[in-house]
Protein backbone atom coordinates (compact mmCIF):
# COMPACT_ATOMS: atom_id res chain seq x y z
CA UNK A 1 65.77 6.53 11.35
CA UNK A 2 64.08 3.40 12.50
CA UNK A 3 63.75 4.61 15.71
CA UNK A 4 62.04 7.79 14.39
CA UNK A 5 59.61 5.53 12.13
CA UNK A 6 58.72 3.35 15.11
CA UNK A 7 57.53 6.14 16.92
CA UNK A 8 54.92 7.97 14.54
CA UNK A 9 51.53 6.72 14.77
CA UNK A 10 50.32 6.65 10.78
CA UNK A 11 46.26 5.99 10.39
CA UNK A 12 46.13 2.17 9.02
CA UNK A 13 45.44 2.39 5.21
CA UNK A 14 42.35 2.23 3.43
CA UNK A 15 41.36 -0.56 1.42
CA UNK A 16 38.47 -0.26 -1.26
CA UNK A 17 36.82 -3.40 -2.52
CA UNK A 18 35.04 -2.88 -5.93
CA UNK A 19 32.61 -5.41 -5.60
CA UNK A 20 30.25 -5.96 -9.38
CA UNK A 21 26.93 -7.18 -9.16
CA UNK A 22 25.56 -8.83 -12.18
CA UNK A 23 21.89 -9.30 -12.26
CA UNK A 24 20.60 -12.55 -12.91
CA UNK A 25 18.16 -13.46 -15.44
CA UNK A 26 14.71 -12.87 -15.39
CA UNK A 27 12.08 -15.10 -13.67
CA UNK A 28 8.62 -16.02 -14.11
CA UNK A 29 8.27 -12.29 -16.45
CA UNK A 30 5.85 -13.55 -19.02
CA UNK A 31 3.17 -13.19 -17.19
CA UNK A 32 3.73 -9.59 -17.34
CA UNK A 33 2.83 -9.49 -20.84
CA UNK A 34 -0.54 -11.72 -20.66
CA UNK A 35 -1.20 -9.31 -18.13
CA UNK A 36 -0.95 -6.21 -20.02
CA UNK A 37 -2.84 -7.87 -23.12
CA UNK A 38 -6.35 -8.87 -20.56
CA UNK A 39 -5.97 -5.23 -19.33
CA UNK A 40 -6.18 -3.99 -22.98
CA UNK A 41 -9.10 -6.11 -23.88
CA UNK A 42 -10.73 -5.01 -20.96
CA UNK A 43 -11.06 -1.21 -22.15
CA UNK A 44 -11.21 -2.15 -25.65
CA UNK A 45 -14.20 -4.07 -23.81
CA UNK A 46 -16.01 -1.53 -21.55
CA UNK A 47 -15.03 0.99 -24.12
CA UNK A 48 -17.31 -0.80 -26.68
CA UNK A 49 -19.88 -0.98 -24.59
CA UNK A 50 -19.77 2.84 -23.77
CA UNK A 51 -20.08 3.42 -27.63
CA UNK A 52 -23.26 1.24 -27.86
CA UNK A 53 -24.79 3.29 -25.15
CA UNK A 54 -24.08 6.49 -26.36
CA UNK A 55 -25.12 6.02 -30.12
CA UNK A 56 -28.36 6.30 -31.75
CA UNK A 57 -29.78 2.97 -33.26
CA UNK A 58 -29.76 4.73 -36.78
CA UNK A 59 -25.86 5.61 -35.90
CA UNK A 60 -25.54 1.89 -34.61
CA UNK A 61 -27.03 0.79 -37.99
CA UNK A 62 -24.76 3.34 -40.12
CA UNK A 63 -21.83 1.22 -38.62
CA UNK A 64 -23.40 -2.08 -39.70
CA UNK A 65 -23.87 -1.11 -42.62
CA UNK A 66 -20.27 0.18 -43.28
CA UNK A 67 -18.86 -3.03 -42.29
CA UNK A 68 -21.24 -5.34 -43.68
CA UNK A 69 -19.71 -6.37 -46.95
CA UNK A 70 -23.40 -7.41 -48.10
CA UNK A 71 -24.53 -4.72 -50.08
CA UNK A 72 -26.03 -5.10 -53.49
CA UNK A 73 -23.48 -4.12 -55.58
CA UNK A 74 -24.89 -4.29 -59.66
CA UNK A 75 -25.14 -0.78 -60.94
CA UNK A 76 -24.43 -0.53 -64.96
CA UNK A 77 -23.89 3.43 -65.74
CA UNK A 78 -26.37 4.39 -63.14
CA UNK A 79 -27.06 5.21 -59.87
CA UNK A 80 -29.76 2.47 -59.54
CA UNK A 81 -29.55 -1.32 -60.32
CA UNK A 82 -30.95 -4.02 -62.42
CA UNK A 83 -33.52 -5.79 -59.91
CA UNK A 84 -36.15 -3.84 -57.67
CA UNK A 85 -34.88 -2.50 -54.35
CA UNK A 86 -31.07 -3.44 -55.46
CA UNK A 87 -28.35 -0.56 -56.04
CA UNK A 88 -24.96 0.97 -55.15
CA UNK A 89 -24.24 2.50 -51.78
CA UNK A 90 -25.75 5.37 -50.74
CA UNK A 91 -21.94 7.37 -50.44
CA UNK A 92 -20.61 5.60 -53.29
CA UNK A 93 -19.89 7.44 -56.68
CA UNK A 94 -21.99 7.71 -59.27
CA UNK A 95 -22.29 8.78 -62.64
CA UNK A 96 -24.59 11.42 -63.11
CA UNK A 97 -23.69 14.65 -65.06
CA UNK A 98 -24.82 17.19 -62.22
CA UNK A 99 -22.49 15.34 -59.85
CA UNK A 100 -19.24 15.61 -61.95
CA UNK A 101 -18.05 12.33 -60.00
CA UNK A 102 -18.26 13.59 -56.75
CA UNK A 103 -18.60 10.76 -53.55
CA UNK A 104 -21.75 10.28 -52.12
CA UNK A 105 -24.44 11.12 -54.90
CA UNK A 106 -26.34 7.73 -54.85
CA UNK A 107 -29.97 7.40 -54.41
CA UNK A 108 -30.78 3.64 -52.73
CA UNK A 109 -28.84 1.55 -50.19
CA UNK A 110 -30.50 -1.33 -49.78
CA UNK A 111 -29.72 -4.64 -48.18
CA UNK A 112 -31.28 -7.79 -49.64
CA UNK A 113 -31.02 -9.71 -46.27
CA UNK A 114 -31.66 -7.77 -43.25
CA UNK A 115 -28.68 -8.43 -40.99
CA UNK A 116 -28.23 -8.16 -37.55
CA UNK A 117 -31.83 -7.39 -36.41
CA UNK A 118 -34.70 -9.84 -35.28
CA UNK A 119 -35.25 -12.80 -38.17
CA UNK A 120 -38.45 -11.69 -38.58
CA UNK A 121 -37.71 -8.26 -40.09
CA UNK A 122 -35.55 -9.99 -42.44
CA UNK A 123 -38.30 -11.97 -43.28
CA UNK A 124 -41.00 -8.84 -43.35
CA UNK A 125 -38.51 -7.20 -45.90
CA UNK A 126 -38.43 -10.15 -48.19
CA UNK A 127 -42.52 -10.27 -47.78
CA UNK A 128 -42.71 -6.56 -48.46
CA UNK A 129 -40.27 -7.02 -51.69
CA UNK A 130 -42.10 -9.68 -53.18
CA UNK A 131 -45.31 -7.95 -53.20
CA UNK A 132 -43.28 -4.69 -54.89
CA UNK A 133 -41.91 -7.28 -57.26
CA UNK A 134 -45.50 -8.48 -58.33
CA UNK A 135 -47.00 -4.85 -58.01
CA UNK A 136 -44.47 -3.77 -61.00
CA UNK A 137 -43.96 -6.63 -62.98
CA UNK A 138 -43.26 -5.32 -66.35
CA UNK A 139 -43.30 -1.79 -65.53
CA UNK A 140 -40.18 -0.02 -65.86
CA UNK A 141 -41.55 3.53 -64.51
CA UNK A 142 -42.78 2.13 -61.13
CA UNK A 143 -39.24 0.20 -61.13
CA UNK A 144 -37.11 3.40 -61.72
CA UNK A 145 -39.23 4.81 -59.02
CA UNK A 146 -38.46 1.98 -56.61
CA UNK A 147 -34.73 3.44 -56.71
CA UNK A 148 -35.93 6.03 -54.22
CA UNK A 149 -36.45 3.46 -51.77
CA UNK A 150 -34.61 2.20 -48.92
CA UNK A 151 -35.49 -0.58 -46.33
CA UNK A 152 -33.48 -0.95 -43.11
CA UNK A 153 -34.45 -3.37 -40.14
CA UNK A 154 -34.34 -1.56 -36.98
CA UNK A 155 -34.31 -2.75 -33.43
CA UNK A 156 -38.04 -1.17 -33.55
CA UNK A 157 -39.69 -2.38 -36.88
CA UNK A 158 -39.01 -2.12 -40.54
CA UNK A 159 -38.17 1.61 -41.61
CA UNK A 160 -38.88 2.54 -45.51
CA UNK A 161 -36.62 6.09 -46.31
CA UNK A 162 -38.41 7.32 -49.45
CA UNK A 163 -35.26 9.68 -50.58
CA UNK A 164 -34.98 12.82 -53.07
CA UNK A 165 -32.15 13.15 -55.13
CA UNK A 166 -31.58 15.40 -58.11
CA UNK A 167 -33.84 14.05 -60.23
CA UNK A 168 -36.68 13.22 -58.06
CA UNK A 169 -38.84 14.83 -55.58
CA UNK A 170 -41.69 13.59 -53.34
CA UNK A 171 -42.89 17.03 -53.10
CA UNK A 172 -42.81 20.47 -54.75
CA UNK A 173 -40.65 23.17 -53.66
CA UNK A 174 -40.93 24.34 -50.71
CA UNK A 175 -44.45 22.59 -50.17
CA UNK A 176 -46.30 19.46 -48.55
CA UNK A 177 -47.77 19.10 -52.01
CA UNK A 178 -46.97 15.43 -53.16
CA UNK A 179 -45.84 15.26 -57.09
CA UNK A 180 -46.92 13.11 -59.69
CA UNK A 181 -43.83 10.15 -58.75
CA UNK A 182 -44.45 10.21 -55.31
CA UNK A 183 -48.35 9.86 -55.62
CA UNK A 184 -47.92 6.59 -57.20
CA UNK A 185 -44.99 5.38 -55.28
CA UNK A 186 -47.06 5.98 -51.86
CA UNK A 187 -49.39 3.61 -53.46
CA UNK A 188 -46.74 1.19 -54.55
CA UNK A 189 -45.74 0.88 -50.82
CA UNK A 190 -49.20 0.97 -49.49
CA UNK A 191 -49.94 -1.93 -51.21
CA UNK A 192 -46.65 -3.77 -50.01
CA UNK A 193 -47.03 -2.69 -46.44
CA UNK A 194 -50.50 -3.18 -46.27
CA UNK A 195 -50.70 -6.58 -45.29
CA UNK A 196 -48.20 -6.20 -42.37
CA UNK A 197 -49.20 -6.01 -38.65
CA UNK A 198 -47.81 -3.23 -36.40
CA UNK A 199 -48.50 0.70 -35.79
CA UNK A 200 -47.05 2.77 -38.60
CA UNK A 201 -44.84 5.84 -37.79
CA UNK A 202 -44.25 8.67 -40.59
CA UNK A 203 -40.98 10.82 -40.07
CA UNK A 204 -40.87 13.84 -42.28
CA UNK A 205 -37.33 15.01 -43.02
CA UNK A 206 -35.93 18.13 -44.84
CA UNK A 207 -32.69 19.70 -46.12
CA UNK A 208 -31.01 22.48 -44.28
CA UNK A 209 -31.58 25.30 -47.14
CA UNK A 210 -33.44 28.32 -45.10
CA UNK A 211 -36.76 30.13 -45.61
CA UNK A 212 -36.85 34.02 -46.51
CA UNK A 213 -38.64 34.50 -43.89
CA UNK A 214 -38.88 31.44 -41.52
CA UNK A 215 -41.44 33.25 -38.88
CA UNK A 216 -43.97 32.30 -41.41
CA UNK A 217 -43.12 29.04 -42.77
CA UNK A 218 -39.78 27.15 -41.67
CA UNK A 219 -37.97 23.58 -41.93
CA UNK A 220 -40.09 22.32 -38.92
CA UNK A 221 -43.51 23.27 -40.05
CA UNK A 222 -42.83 21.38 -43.83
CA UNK A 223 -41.21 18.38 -42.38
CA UNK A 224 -44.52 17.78 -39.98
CA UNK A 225 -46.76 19.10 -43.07
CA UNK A 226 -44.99 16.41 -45.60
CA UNK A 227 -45.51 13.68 -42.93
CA UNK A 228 -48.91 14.79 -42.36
CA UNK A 229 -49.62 14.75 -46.11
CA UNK A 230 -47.83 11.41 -46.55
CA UNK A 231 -50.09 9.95 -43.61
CA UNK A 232 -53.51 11.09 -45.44
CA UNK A 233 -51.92 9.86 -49.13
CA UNK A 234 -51.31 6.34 -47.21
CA UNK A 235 -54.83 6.15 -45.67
CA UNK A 236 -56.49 6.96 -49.47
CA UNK A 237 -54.56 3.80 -50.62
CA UNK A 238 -55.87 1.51 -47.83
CA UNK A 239 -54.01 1.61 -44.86
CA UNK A 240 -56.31 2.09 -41.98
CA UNK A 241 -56.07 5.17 -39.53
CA UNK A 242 -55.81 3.18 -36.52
CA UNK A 243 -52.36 2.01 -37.09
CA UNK A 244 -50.83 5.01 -37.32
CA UNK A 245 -49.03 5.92 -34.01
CA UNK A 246 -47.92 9.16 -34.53
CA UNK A 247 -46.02 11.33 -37.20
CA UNK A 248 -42.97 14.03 -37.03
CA UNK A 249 -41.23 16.19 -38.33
CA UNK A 250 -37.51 16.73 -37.86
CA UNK A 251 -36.93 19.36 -40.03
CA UNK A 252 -32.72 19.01 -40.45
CA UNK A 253 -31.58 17.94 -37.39
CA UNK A 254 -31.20 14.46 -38.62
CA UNK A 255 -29.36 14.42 -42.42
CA UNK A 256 -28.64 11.97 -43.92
CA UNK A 257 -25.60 13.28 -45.49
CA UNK A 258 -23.86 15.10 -42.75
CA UNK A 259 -21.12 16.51 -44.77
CA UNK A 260 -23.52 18.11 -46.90
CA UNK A 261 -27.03 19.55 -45.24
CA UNK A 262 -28.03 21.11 -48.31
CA UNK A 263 -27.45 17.54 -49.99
CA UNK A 264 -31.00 16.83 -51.60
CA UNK A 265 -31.37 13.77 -50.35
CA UNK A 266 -31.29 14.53 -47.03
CA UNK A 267 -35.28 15.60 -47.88
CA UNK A 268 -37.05 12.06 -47.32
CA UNK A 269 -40.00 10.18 -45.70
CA UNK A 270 -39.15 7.48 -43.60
CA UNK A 271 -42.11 5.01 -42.64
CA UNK A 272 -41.08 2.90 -39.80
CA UNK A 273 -43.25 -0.56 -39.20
CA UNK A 274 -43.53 -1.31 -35.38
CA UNK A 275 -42.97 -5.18 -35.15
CA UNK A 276 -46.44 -6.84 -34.01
């Protein structure tokens, strides 16, 4: 037997040799995460400034507006407010019968302090409401009146939205015919405006309800007929011809209550003062 054994020639055996690795902490990995938060303010960065060039200044302002916690806020049961040119948000709820409730049936935004433009629109506005202030002392029909108006400062000038609603109208149905209202509150503002500097622009604006028969009269023929109109109306109450730089009409293109187009106050005049 063990000289049978000594002869064979058996492979040498295997050995294996589990070897386990453990990984060592980590080093130097916070600056990983500082990293990943400059890369994220980076595009929150460029992506803010892609947004600024691709919006309108009136969208621009919109935004302002919606996170500017400056608003007048004193309606009592109304839609308007106890001092001239104050009132509720445009979009906020009001309560008048032919509304039942519903959001966004307000008739005057306007901001007592002009934020985020130039100082000296803020200061034009306040100029421009003192002289409404003295214009209707003691009249409470010229004041209910001034709830159709709305002053925003613009990167441009000062622009004055006079607004319909369901109880007013600048002009009659379906015509560049002013009414009664808006005759005297186009001389309300021509007297406030008067003594400012700058060309004068006159947008004309209208709902998106269509004509019977629009080859004969249509959205963009009244718009630039109510601007038109507005523009003489302005010029009987004192404002010369030579600042007037040019007026439009936009017909719908530009509501501004875009959920509803047929909202009545999307018909308005805006007046926009050119800074001097």
């Amino acid at each position: 037997m063990a000289s049978s054994a000594a002869g064979r020639n058996d492979p040498a055996p295997i050995i294996v040799k589990k070897v386990t690795v453990v990984e060592a902490g980590h080093h130097g990995g916070a600056w990983k995460v500082a990293y990943a938060d400059f890369v994220t303010a980076m595009m929150a960065f460029f992506l803010l400034l892609w947004l600024l060039g691709a919006t309108t200044e009136d969208q621009r302002k919109g935004l302002a507006d919606y996170f500017t916690p400056t608003l007048v806020k004193t309606k009592e049961q109304s839609a308007g407010a106890d001092g001239v040119l104050g009132g509720s948000s445009l979009v906020d709820v009001d309560n008048y019968p032919h509304a039942a409730g519903q959001t966004g049936t307000q008739t005057l935004t306007v901001p007592r302090d002009a934020t985020g433009g130039p100082k000296e629109g803020a200061a034009s506005i306040r100029r421009i409401q003192q002289r409404v202030d003295d214009a209707i002392a003691d009249k409470k029909r010229l004041e209910r009146l001034m709830r159709q108006v709305r002053m925003i400062d613009t990167t441009t000038g000062i622009r004055i939205d006079l607004v319909d609603d369901a109880d007013f109208s600048m002009f009659s149905l379906g015509t560049t015919v002013l009414t009664t209202d808006a005759r005297e509150l186009l001389d309300l503002i021509a007297q406030a405006i008067g003594p400012e500097g700058g060309k004068i622009t006159v947008r004309g604006h209208t709902d998106a309800l269509k004509y019977r028969d629009p080859s004969r009269v249509n959205n963009w023929s009244l718009s630039a007929g109510r601007a038109e109109t507005t523009r003489q109306n302005l010029i009987r109450h004192g404002i010369v011809r030579e600042r007037f730089r040019r007026i439009e009409g936009v017909a719908d293109t530009e509501p501004l209550i875009a959920d509803d187009p047929s909202d009545p106050r999307n018909r308005r005049i805006s007046i926009t003062l050119e800074r001097s």
